[in-house]
C-alpha atoms as a PDB file:
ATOM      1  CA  UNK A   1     103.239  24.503 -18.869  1.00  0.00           C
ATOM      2  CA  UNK A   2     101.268  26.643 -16.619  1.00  0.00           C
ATOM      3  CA  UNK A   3     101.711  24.890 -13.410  1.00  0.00           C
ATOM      4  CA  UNK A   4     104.236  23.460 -11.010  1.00  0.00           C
ATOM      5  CA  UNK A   5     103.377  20.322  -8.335  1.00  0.00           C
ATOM      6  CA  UNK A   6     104.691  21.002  -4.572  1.00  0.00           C
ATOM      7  CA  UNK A   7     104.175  18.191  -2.631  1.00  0.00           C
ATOM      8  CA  UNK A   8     102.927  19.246   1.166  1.00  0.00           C
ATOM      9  CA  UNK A   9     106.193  17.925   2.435  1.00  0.00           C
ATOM     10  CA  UNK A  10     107.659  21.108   1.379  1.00  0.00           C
ATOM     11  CA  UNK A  11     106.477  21.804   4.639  1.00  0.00           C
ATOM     12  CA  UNK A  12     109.574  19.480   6.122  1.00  0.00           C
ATOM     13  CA  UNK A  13     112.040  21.415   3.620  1.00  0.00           C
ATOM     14  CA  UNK A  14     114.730  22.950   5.980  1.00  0.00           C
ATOM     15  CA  UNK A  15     114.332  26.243   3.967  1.00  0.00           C
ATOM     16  CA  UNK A  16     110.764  26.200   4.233  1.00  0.00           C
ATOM     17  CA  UNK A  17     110.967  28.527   7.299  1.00  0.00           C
ATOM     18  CA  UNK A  18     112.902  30.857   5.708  1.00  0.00           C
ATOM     19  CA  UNK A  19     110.883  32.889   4.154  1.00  0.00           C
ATOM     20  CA  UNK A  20     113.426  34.478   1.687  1.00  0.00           C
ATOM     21  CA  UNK A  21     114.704  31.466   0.514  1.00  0.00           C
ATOM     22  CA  UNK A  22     111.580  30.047   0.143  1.00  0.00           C
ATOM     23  CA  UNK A  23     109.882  32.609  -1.882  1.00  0.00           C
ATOM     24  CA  UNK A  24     113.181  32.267  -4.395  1.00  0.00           C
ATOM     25  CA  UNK A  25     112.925  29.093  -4.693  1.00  0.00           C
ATOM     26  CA  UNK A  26     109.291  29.074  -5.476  1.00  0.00           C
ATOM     27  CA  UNK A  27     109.667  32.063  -7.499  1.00  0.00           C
ATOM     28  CA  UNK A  28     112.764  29.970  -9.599  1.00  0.00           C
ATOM     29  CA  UNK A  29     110.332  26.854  -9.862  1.00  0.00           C
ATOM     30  CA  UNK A  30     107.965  28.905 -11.493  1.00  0.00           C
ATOM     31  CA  UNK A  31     110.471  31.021 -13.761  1.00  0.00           C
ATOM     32  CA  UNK A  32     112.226  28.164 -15.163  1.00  0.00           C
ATOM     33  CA  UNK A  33     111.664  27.112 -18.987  1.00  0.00           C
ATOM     34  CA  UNK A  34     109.106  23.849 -18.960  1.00  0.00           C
ATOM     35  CA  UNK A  35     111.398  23.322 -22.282  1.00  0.00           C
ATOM     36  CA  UNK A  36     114.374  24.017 -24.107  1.00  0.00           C
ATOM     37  CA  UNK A  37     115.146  27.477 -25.388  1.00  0.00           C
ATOM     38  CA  UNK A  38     117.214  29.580 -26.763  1.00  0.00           C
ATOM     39  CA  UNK A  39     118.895  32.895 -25.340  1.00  0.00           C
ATOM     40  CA  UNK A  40     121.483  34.960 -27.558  1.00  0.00           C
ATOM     41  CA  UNK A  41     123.316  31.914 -29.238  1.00  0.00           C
ATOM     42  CA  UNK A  42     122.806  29.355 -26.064  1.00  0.00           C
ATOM     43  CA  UNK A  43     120.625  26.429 -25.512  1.00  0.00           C
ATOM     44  CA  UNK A  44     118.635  27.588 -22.022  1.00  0.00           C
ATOM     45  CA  UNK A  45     117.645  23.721 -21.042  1.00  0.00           C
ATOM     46  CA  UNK A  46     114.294  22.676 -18.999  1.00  0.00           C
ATOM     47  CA  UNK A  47     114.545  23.909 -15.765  1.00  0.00           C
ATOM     48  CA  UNK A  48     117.051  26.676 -16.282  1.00  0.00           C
ATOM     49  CA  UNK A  49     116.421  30.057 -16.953  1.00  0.00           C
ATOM     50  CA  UNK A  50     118.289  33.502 -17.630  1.00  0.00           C
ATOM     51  CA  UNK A  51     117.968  36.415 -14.890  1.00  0.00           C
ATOM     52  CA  UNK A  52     120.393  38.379 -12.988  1.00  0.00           C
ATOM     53  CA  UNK A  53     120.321  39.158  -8.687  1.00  0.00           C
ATOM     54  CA  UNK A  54     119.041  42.710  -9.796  1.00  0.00           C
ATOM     55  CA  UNK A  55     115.810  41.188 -11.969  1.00  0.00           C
ATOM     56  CA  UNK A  56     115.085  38.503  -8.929  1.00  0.00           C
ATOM     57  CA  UNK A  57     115.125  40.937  -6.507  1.00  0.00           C
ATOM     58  CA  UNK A  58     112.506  43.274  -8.409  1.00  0.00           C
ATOM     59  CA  UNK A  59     110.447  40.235  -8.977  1.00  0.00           C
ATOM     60  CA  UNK A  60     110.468  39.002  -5.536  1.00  0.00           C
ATOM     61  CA  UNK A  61     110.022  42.105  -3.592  1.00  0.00           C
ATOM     62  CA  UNK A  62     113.624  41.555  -2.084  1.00  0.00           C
ATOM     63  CA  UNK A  63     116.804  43.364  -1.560  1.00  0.00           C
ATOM     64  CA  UNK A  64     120.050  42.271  -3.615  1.00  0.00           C
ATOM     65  CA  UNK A  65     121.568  40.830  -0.546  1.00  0.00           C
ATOM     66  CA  UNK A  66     118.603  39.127   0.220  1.00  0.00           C
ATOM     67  CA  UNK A  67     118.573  37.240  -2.810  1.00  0.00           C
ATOM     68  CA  UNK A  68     121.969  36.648  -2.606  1.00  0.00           C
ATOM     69  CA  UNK A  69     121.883  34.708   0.790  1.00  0.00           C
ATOM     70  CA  UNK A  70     118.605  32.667  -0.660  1.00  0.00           C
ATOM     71  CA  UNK A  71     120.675  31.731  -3.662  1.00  0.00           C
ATOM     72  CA  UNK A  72     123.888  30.688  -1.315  1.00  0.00           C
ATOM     73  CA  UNK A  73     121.441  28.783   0.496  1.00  0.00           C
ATOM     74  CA  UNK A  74     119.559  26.852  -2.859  1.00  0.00           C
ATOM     75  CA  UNK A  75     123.084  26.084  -3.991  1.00  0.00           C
ATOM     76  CA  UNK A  76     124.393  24.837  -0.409  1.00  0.00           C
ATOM     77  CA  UNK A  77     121.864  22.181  -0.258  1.00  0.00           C
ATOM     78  CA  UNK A  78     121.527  21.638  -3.999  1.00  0.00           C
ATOM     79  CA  UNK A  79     118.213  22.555  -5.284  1.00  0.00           C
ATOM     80  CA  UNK A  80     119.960  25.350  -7.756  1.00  0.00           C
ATOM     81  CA  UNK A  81     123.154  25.799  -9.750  1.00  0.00           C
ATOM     82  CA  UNK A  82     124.402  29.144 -11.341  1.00  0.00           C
ATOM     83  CA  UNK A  83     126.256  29.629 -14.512  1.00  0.00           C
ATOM     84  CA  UNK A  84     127.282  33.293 -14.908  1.00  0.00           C
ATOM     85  CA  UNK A  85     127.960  35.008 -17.939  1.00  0.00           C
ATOM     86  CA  UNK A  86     129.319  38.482 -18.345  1.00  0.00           C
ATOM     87  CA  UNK A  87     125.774  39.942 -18.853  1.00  0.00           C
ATOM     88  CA  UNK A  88     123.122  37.607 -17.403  1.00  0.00           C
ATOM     89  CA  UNK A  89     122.846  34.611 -14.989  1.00  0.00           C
ATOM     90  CA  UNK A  90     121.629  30.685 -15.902  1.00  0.00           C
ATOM     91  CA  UNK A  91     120.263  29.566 -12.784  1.00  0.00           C
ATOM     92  CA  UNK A  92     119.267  25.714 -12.998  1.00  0.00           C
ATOM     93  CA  UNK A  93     117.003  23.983 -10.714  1.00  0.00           C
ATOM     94  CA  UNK A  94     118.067  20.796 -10.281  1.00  0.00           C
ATOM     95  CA  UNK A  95     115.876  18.054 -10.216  1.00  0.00           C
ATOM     96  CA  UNK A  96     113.139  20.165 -12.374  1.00  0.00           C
ATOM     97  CA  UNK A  97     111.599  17.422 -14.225  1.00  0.00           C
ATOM     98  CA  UNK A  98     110.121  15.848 -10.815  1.00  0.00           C
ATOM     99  CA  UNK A  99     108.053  18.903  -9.798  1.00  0.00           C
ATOM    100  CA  UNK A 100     106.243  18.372 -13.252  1.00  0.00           C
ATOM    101  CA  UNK A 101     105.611  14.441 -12.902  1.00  0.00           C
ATOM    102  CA  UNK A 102     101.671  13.437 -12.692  1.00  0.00           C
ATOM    103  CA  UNK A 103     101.895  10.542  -9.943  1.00  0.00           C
ATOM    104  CA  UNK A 104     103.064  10.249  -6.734  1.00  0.00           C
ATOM    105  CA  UNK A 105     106.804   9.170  -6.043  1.00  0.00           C
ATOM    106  CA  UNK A 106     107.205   5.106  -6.445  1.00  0.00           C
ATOM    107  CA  UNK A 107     108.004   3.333  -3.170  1.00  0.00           C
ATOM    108  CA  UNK A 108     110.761   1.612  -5.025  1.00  0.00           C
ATOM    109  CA  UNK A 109     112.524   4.482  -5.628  1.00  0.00           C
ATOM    110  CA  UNK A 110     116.357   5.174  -4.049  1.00  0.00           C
ATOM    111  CA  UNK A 111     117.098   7.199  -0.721  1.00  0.00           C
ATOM    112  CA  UNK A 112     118.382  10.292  -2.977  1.00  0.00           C
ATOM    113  CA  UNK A 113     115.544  10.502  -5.094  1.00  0.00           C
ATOM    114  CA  UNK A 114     112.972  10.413  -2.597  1.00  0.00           C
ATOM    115  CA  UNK A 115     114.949  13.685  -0.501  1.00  0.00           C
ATOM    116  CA  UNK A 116     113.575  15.290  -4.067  1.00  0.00           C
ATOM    117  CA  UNK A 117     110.454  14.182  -4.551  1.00  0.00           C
ATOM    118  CA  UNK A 118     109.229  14.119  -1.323  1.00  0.00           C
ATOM    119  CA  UNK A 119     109.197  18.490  -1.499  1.00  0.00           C
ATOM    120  CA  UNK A 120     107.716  17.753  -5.239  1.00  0.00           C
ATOM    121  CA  UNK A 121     105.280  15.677  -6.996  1.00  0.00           C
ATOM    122  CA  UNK A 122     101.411  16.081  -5.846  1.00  0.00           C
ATOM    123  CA  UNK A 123      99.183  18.938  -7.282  1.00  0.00           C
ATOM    124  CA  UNK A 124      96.910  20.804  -4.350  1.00  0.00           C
ATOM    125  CA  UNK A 125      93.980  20.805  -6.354  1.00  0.00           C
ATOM    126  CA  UNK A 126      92.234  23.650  -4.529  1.00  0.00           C
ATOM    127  CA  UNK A 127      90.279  24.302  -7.964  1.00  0.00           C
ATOM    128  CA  UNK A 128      89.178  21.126  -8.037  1.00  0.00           C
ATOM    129  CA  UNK A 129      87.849  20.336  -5.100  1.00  0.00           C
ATOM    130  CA  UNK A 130      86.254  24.334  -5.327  1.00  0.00           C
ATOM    131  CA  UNK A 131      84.443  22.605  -8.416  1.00  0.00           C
ATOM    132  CA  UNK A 132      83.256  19.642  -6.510  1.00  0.00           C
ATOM    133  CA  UNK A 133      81.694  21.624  -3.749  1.00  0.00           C
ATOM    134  CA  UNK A 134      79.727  24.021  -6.007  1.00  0.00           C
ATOM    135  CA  UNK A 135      78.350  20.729  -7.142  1.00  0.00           C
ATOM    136  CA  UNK A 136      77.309  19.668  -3.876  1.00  0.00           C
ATOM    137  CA  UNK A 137      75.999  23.145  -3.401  1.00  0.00           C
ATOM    138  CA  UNK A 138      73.609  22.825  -6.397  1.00  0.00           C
ATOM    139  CA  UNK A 139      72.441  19.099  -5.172  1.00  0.00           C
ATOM    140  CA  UNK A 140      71.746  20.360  -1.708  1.00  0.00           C
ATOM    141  CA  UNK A 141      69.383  23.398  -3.775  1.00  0.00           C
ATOM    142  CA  UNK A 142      68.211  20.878  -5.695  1.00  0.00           C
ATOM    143  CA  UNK A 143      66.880  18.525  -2.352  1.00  0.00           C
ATOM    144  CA  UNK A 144      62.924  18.012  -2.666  1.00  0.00           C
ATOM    145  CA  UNK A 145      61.444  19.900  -0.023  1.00  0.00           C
ATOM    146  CA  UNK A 146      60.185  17.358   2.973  1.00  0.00           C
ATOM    147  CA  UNK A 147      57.769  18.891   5.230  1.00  0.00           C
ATOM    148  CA  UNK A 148      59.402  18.640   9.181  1.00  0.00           C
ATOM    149  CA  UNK A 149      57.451  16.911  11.934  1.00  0.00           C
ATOM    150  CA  UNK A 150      56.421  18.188  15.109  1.00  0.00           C
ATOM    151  CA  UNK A 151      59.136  16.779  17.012  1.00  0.00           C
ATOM    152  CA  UNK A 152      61.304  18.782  13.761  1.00  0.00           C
ATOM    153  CA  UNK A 153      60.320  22.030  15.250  1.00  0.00           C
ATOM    154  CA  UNK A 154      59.705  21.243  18.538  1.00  0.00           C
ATOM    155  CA  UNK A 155      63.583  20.096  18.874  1.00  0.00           C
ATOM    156  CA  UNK A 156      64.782  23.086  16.355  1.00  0.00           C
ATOM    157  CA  UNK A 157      62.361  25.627  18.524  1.00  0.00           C
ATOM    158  CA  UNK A 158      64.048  24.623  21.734  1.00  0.00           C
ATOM    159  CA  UNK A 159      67.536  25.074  20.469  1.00  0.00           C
ATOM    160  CA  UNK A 160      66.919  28.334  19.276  1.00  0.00           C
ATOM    161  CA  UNK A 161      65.154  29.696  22.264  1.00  0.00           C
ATOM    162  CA  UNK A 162      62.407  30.662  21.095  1.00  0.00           C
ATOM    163  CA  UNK A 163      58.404  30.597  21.981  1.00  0.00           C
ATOM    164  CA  UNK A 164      57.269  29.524  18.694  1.00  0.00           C
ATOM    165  CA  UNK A 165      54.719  27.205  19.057  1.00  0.00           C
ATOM    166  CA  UNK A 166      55.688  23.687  17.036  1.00  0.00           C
ATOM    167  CA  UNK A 167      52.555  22.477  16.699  1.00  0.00           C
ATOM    168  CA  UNK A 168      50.664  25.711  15.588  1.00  0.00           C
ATOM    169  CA  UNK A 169      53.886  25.708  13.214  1.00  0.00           C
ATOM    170  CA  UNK A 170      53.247  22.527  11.650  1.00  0.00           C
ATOM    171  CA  UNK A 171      49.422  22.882  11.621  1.00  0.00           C
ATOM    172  CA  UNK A 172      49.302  26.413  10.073  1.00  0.00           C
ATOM    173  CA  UNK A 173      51.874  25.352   6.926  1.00  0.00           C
ATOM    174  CA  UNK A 174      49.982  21.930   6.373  1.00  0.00           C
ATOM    175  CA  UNK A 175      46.949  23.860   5.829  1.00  0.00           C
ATOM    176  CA  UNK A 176      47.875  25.946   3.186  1.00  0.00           C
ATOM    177  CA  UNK A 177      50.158  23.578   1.349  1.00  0.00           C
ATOM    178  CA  UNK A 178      53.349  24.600   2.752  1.00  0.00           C
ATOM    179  CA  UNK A 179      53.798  27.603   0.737  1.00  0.00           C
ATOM    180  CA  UNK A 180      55.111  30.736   2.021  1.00  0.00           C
ATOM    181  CA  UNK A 181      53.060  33.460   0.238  1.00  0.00           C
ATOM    182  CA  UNK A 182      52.882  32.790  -3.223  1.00  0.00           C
ATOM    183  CA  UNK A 183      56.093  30.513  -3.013  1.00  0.00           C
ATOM    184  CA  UNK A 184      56.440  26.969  -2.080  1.00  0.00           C
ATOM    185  CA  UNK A 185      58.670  26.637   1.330  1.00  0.00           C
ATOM    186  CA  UNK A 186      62.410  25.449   0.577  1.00  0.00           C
ATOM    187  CA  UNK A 187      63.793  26.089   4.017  1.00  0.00           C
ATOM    188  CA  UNK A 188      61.831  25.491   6.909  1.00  0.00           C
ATOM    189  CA  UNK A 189      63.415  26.830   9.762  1.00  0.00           C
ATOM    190  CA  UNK A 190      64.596  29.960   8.067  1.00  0.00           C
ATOM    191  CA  UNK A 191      60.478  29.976   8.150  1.00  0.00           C
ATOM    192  CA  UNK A 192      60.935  29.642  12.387  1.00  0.00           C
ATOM    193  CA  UNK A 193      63.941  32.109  12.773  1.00  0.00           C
ATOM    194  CA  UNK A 194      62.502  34.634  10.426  1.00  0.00           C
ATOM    195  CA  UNK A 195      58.469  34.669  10.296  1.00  0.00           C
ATOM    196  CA  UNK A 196      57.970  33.299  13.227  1.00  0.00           C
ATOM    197  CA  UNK A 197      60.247  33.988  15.880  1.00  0.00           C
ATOM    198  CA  UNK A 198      59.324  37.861  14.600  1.00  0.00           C
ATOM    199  CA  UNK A 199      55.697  37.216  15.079  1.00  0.00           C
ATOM    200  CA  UNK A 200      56.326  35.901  18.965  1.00  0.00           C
ATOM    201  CA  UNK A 201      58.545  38.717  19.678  1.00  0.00           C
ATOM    202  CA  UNK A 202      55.861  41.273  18.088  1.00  0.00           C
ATOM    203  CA  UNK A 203      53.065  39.443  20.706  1.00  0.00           C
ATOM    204  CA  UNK A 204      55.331  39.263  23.441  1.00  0.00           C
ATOM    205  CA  UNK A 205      56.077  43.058  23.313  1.00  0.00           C
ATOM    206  CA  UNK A 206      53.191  44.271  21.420  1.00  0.00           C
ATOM    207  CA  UNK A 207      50.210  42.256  20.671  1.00  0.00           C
ATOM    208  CA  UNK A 208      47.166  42.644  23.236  1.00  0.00           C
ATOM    209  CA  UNK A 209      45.943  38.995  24.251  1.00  0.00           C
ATOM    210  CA  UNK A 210      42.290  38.664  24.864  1.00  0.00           C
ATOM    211  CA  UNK A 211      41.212  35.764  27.662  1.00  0.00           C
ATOM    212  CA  UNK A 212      38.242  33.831  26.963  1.00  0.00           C
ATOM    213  CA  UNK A 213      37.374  32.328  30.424  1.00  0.00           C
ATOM    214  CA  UNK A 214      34.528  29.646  28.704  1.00  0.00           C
ATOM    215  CA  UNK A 215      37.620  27.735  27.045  1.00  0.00           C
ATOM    216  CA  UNK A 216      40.282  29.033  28.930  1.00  0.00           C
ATOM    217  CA  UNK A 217      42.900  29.866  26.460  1.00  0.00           C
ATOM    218  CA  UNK A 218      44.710  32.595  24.800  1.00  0.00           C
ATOM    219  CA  UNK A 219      43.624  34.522  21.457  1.00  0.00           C
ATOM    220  CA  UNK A 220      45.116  36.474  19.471  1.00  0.00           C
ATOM    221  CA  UNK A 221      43.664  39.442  17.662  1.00  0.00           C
ATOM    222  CA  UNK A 222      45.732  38.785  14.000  1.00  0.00           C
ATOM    223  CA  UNK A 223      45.334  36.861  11.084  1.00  0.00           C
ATOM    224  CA  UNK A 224      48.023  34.352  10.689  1.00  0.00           C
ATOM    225  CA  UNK A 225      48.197  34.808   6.737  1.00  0.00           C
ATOM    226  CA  UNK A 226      47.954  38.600   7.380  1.00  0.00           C
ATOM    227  CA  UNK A 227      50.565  38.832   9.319  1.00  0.00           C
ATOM    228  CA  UNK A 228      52.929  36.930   7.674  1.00  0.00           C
ATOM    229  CA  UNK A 229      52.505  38.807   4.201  1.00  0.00           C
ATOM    230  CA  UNK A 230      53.412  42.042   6.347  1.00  0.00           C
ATOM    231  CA  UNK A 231      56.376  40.212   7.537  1.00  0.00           C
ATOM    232  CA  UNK A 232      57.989  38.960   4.531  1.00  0.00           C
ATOM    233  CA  UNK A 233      56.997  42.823   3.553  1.00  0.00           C
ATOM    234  CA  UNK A 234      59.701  44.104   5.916  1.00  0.00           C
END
């Protein structure tokens, strides 16, 4: 058995806030046998396991007392028992075989039970659900490129800020297939806040602007195409 199952009302545990006790007590869940054993002519049962004070405290990272007053505390409200021998210590969690049941406590189940399993029986599958969003991950990569509409950029354009021109946007990419170089687009507005928004902040600062006064608008001296290669140079 690799694992053990805390329930999230360990949360409620009145040790939980401890942090000494807590850390034994965790520490004891995971050191106890997930079957019988043997040690030096004794049955070690399930859930019990041979240690000393001095061998807890170098695995937990606390003093002797300290693990001293966790254990008086574990034993006061009867999660362990202690049997000590002349040379070693069986320390017993009680209760042991509910932290490795698979389902969730019955409702039928009596009042002293449940104090038990409500600290133990449901796995926090962080693994799993890790697993499940590195599948969405891949489906979202995986999306079919749909070109955005004018209103797309125009609303996208305005949030950011910026003076990129929507419809020049949409025109511009239509033409050429949506492709971004030699690359079909997969991510349109990293296309705005990248290409783009560089290109208005190059003319704003930078780029002479020549009137013509028979049509009354503004040209610019660049090629689009041009320019972007030298931007997704950069």
């Amino acid at each position: 058995m690799e694992y053990i199952k805390l329930n999230r009302k360990i949360m409620e545990w009145e040790w939980y806030g401890n942090i000494n006790t807590c850390r034994l007590f965790i520490h004891m869940l995971l050191r106890a046998n997930w079957k019988d054993g043997r040690f030096e002519g004794k049955v070690i049962p399930r859930g019990s396991f041979v240690s000393s004070l001095p061998k807890l405290a170098e695995e937990t990272a606390l003093t002797i007392r300290e693990v001293r007053t966790a254990i008086s505390h574990l034993k006061l409200t009867g999660e362990v028992t202690c049997k000590t021998y002349p040379k070693y210590t069986v320390f017993t969690v009680k209760n042991y075989c509910e932290y490795q049941q698979s389902d969730m406590q019955n409702d039928s189940q009596t009042t002293d039970k449940r104090h038990s399993n409500d600290i133990l029986t449901t796995t926090i599958e962080e693994k799993k659900e890790g697993k499940n969003n590195k599948k969405e991950d891949t489906n979202v990569s995986k999306k079919k490129f749909v070109p955005p509409t004018v209103e797309e950029v125009r609303a996208y354009c305005q949030e950011r800020g910026n003076r990129v021109d929507p419809q020049a946007f949409v025109d511009y990419y239509t033409s050429n297939g949506w492709m971004v170089g030699k690359n079909h687009m997969k991510d349109w507005k990293a296309a705005v806040r990248g290409t783009w928004e560089k290109i208005s902040k190059r003319e704003k600062e930078s780029e002479r602007k020549k009137f013509d006064a028979n049509k009354g608008i503004m040209q610019r001296d660049y090629d689009m195409a041009e320019y972007e290669k030298s931007i997704l140079a950069n």
